[in-house]
Protein backbone atom coordinates (compact mmCIF):
# COMPACT_ATOMS: atom_id res chain seq x y z
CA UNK A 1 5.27 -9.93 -2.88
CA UNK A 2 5.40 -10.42 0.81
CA UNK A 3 2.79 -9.78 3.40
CA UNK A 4 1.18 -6.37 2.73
CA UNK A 5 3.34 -5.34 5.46
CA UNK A 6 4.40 -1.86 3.74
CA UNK A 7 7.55 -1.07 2.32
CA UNK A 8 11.13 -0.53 3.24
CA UNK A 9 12.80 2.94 2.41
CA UNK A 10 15.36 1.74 0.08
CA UNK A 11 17.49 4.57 0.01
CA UNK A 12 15.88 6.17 -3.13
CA UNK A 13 12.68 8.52 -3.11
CA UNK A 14 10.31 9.13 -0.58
CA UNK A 15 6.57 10.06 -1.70
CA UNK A 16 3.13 10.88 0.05
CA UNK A 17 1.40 11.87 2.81
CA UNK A 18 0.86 14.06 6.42
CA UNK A 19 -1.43 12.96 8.69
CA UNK A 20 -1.48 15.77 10.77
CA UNK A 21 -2.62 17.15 7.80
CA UNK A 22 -4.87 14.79 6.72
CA UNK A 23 -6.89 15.52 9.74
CA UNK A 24 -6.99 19.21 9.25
CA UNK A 25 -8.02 18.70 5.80
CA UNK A 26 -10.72 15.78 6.31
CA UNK A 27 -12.05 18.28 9.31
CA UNK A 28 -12.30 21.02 7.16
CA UNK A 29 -13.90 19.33 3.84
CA UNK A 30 -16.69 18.16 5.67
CA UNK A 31 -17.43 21.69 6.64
CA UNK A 32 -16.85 22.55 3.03
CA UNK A 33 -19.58 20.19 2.15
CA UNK A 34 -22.25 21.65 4.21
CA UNK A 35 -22.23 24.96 2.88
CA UNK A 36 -23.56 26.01 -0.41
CA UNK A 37 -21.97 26.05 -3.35
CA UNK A 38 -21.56 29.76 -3.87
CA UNK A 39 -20.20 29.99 -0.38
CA UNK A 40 -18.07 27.07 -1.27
CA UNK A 41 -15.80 28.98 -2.95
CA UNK A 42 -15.10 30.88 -0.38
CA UNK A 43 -14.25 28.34 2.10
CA UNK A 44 -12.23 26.30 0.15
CA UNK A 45 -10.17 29.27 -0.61
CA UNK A 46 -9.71 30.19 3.02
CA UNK A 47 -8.67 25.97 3.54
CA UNK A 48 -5.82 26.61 0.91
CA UNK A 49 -4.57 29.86 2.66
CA UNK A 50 -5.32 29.16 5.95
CA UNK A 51 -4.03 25.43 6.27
CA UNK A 52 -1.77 24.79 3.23
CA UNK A 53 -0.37 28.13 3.01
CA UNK A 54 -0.89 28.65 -0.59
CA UNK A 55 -0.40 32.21 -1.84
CA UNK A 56 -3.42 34.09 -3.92
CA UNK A 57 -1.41 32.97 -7.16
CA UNK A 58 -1.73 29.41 -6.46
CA UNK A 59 -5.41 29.71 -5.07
CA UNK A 60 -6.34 31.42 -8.54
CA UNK A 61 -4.09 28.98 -10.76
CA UNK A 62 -6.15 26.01 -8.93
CA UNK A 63 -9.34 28.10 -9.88
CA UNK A 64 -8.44 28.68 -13.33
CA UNK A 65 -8.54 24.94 -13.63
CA UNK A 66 -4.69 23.88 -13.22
CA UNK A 67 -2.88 21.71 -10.83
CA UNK A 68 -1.23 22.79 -7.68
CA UNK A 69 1.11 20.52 -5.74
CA UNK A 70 2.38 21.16 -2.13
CA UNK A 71 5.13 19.12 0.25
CA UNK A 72 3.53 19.98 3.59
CA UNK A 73 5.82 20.17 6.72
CA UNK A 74 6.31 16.95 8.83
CA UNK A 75 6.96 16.49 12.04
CA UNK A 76 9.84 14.12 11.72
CA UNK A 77 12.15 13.38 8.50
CA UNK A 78 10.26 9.54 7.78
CA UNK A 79 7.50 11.17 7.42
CA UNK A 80 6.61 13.02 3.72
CA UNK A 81 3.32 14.71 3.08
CA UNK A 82 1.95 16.33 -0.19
CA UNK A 83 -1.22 18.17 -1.03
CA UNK A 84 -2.47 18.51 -4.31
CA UNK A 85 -5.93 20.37 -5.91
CA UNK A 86 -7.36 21.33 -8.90
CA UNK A 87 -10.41 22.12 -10.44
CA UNK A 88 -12.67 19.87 -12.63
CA UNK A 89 -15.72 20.65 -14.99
CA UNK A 90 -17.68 17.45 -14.20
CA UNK A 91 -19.83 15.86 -11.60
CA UNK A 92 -17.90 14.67 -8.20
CA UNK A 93 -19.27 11.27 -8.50
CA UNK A 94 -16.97 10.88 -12.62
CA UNK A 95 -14.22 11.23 -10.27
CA UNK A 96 -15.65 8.24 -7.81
CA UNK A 97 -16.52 6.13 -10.87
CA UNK A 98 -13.13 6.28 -12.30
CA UNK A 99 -11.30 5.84 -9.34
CA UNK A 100 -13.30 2.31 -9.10
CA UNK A 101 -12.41 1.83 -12.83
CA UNK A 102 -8.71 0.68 -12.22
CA UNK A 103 -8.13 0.39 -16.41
CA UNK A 104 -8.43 3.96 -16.54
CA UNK A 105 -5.75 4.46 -14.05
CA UNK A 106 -3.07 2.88 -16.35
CA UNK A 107 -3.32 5.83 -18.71
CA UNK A 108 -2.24 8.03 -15.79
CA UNK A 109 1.76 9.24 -15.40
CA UNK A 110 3.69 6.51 -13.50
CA UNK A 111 1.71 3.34 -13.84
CA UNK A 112 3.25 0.31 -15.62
CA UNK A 113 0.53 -2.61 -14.54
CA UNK A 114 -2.27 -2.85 -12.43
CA UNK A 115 -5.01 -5.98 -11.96
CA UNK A 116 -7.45 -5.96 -9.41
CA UNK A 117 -7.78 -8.82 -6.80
CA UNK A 118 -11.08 -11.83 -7.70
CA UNK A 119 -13.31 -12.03 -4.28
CA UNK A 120 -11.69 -13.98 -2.92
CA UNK A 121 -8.11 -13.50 -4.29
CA UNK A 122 -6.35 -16.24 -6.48
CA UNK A 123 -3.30 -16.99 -7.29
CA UNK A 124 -3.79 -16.35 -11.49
CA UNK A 125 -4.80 -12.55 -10.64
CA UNK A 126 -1.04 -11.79 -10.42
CA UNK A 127 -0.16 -13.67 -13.06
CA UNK A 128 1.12 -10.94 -15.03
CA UNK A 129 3.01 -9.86 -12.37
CA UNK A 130 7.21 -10.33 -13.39
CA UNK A 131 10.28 -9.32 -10.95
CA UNK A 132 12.54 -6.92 -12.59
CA UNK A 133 15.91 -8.56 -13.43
CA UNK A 134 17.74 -5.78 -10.97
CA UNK A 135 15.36 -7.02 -8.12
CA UNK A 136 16.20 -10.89 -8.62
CA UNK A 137 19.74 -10.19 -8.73
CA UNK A 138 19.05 -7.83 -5.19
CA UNK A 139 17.08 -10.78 -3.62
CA UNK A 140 19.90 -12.71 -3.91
CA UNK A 141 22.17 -11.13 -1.95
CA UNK A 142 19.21 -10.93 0.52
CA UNK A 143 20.03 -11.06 4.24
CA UNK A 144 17.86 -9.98 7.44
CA UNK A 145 18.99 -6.05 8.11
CA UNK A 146 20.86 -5.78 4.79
CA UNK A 147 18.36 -6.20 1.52
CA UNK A 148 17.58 -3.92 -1.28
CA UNK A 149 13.66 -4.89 -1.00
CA UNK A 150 11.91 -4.68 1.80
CA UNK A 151 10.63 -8.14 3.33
CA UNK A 152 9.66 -9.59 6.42
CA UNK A 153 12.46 -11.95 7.95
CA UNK A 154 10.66 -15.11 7.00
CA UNK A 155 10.18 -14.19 3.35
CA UNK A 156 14.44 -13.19 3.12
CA UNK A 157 14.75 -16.82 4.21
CA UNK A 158 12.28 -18.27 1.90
CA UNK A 159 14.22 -16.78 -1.26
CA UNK A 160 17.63 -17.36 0.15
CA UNK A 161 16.51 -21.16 0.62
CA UNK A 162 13.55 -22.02 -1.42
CA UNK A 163 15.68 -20.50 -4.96
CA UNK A 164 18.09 -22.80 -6.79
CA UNK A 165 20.34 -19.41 -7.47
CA UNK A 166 22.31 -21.93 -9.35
CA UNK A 167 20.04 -22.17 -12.04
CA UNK A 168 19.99 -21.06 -15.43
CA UNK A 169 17.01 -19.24 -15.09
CA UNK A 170 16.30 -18.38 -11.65
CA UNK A 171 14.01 -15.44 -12.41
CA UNK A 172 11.37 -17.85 -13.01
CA UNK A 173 11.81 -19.50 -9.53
CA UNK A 174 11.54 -16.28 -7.70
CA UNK A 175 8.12 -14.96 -9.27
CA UNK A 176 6.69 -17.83 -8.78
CA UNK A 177 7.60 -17.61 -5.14
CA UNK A 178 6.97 -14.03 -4.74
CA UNK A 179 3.08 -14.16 -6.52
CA UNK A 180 2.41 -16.61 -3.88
CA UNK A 181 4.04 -14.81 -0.98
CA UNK A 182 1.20 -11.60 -2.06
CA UNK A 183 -1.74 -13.65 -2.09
CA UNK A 184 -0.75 -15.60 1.51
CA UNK A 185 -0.10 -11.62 2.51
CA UNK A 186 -3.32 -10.51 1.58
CA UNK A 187 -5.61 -13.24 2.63
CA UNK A 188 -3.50 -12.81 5.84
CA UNK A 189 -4.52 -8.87 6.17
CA UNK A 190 -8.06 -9.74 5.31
CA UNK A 191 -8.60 -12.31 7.73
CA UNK A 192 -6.70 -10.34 10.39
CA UNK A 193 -6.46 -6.32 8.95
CA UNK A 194 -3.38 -4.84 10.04
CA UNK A 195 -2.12 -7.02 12.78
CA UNK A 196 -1.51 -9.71 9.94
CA UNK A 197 1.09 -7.01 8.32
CA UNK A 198 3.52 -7.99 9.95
CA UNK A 199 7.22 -6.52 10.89
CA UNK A 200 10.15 -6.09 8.55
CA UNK A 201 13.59 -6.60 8.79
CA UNK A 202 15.24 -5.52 5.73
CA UNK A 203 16.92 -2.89 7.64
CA UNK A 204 18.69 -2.69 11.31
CA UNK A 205 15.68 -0.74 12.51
CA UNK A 206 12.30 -3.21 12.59
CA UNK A 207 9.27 -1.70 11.16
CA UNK A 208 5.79 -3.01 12.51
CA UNK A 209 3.43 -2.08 9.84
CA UNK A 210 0.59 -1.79 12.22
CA UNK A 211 1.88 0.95 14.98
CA UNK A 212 3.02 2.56 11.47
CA UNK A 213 -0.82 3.05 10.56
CA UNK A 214 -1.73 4.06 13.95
CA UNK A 215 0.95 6.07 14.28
CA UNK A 216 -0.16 8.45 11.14
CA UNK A 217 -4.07 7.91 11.45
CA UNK A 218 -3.90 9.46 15.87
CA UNK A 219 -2.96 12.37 14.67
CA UNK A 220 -5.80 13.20 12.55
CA UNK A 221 -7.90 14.38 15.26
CA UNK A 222 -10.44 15.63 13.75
CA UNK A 223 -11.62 13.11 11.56
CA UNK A 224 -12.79 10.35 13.92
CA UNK A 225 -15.23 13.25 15.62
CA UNK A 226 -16.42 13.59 11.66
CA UNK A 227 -16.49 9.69 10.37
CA UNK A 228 -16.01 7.84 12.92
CA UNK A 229 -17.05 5.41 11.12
CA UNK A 230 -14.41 5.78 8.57
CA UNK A 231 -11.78 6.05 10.85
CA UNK A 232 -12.66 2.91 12.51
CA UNK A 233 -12.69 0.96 9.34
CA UNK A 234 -9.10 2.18 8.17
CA UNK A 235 -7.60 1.34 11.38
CA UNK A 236 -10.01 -1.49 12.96
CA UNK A 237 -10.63 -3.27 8.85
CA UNK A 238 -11.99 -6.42 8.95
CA UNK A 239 -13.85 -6.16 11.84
CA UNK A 240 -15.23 -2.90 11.60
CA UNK A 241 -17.95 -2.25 9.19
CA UNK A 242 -18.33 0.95 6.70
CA UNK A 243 -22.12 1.23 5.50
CA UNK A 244 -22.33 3.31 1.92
CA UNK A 245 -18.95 2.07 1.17
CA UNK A 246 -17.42 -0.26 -1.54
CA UNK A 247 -13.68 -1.90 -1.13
CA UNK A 248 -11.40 -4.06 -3.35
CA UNK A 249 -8.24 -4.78 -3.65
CA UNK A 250 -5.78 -4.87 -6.35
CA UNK A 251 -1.77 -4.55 -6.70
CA UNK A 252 0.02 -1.78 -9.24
CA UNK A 253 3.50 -1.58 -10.83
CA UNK A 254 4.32 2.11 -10.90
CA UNK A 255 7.62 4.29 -11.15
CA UNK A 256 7.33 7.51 -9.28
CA UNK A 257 11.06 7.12 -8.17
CA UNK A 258 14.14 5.24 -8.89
CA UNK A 259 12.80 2.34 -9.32
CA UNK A 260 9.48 0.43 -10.35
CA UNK A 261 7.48 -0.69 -7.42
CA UNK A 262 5.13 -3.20 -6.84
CA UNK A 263 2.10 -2.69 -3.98
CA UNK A 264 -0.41 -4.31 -3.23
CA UNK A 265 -3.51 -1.56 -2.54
CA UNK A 266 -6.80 -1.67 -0.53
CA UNK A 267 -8.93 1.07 -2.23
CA UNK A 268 -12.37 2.63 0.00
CA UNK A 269 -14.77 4.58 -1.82
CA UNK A 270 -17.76 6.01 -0.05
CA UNK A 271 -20.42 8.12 0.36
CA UNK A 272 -20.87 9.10 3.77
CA UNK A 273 -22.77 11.70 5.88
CA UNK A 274 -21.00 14.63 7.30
CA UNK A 275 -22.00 16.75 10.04
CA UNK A 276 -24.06 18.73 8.17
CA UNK A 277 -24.22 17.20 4.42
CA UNK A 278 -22.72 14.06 2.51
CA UNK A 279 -19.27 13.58 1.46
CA UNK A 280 -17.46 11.74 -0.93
CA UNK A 281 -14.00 10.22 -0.14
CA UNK A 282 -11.50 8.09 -1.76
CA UNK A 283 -8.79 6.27 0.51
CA UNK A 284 -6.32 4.17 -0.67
CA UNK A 285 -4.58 2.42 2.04
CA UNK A 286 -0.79 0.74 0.94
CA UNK A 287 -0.62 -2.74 2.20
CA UNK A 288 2.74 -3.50 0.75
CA UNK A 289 5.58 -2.14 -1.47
CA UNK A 290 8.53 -3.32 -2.75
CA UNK A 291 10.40 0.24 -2.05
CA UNK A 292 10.20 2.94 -0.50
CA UNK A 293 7.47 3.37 1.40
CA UNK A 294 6.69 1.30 4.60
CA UNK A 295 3.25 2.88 4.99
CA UNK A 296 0.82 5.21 2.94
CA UNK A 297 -2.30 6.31 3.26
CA UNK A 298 -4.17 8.62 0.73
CA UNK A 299 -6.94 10.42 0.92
CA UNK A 300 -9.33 12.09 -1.92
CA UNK A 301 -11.82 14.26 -1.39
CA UNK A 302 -14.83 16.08 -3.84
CA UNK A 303 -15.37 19.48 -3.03
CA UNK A 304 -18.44 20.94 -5.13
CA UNK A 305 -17.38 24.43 -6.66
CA UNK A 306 -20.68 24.73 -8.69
CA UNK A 307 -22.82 22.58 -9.65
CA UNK A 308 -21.12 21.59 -12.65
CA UNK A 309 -17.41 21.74 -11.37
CA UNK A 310 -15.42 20.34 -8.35
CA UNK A 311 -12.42 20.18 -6.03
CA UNK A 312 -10.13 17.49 -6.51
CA UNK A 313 -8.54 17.67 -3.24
CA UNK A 314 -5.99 14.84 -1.97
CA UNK A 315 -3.30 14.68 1.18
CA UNK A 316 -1.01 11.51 0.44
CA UNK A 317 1.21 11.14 3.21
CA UNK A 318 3.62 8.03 4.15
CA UNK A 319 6.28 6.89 6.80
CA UNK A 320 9.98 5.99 5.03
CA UNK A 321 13.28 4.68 6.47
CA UNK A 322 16.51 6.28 5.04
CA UNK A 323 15.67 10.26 5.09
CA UNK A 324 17.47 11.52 7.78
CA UNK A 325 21.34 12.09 8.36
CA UNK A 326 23.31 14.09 5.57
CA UNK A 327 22.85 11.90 2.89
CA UNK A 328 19.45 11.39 3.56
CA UNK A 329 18.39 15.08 3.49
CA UNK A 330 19.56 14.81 0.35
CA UNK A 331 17.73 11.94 -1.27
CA UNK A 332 14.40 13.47 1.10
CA UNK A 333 14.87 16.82 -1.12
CA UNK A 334 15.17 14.96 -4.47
CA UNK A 335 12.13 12.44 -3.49
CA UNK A 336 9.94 15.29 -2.44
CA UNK A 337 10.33 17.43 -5.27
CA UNK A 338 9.65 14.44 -7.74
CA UNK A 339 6.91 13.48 -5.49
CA UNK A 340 5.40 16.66 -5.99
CA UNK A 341 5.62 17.03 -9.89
CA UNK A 342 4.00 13.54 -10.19
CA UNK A 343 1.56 14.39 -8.01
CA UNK A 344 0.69 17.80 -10.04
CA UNK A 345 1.11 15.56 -13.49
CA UNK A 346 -1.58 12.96 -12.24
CA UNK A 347 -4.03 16.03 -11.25
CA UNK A 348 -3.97 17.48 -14.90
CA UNK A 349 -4.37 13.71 -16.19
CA UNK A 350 -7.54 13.17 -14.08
CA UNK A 351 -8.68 16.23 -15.50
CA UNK A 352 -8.34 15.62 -18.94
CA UNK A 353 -9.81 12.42 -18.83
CA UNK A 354 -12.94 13.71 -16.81
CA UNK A 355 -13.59 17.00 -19.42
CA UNK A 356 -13.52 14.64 -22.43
């Protein structure tokens, strides 16, 4: 829907990510990677003491092979962070391969549809995308500053005058209108990478989607000095290139909160040098949601433990509106929690599916 300009807060459930983190975490990975395995260990354990302040009881549940979840601290309320790590008998690059195999994802908890984008993107590739009757009936009543899904101005206008409300079946209208409003977004942020993401204005408070990414991806310090070549691409995408690196695109229906949301997704895999030895990282980078989130940004990372087994080791962090004041400490505490039991669910599924 809309220009992958991310995602309002509706006032449900927050989910992923801390970039402060993130940086930490990417900084100390690639260290990770240039030791040896059998020191590995060792390192790895000190990363989930030192930085994620895990206790030795979650350090040796992770080791025994089941999922650990964590909300890190944020520095402001908009902001939610969650680690999550487990351990996996199987070669670091299974985990790559299914990652780029988006039909394996929609056994995983939470996902309801997902297609990936042609090269270039078409207009049938979301053709089994469908509005949910509650979100028709909210884009109705859709004004600037006061709508239940979060748009850009011009798309609140579009439905309010391009939709025959009037009709008996104006469902029909309004997916057709909203699959074309995601491919003009997308072909937008490829031709012009974040700028083209726009601002929304479903709420009082604007949200530029592009000083959102910046916002989360300065603080990770560390990881430009690493990949600088990665960082560049995440922030600097089209024009900056990523050599060993594949990207697509594709959009997801998923319910990890109140309500199902639909994003559309720009997936990185690569295998890049380190400072000392290669790494292997999965990023996917949110270019638009229907709720919740306005930005996101996740990061996976393959830790060798041995060389048959492997850290699964991801930071998703995001910016949301509607989490501070009373009432939104209290849907923040409720988001995060659920946020952090999917999270933990979706680790033991990857697992399973890899030790088959």
């Amino acid at each position: 829907m809309a220009k992958p300009q991310v995602l309002k807060a509706e006032r449900g459930v927050a989910l992923l990510q801390n970039v402060v983190s993130i940086g930490c975490l990417a900084g100390s990975l690639l260290l990770f990677a240039s030791a040896r395995c059998h020191g590995q260990a060792d390192a790895v354990h000190g990363f989930f003491k030192q930085n994620i302040g895990l206790s030795d009881a979650e350090v040796a549940q992770i080791d025994q092979g089941k999922a650990v979840a964590k909300v890190i601290d944020s520095p402001r309320p908009s902001q939610v962070f969650v680690f999550g790590a487990i351990s996996i008998k199987a070669q670091p690059s299974s985990y790559v391969a299914m990652a780029r195999d988006l039909n394996k994802l929609r056994s995983l908890p939470g996902y309801l549809a997902i297609q990936q984008f042609s090269s270039p993107p078409v207009l049938s590739d979301l053709s089994e995308f469908k509005i949910d009757s509650d979100d028709v009936n909210d884009l109705k009543k859709c004004k600037p500053e006061d709508c239940e899904i979060q748009l850009p101005s011009e798309n609140i206008e579009a439905f309010r005058s391009k939709i025959n409300w009037s009709a008996p079946d104006p469902g029909s209208q309004v997916n057709e209108l909203a699959r074309q409003m995601a491919l003009d977004s997308l072909v937008a942020y490829q031709q012009g990478g974040n700028a083209a993401l726009g601002i929304y204005r479903d709420k009082s408070a604007p949200s530029r989607v592009s000083d959102q990414f910046k916002a989360l991806l300065a603080r990770t310090k560390v990881l430009p000095e690493e990949l600088p070549s990665f960082y560049s691409y995440l922030l600097d995408y089209p024009k900056a290139t990523l050599p060993g690196s594949s990207s697509v695109f594709y959009w997801e229906k998923v319910k990890f909160g109140l309500k199902p949301t639909f994003r559309i997704n720009q997936q990185i895999t690569a295998h890049l040098q380190g400072q000392h030895s290669p790494v292997d990282v999965v990023a996917i980078k949110q270019l638009y949601a229907s709720h919740y989130f306005q930005t996101a940004l996740d990061l996976y990372f393959c830790v060798p433990r041995s060389s048959s087994e492997f850290y699964l080791i991801t930071v998703k962090g995001s910016e949301q509106a509607g989490l501070t004041g009373l009432k939104g400490g209290t849907v923040r505490k409720v988001a995060v929690d659920k946020t952090r039991s999917s999270l933990a669910k979706s680790l033991e599924a990857i697992k399973a599916q890899l030790e088959r």
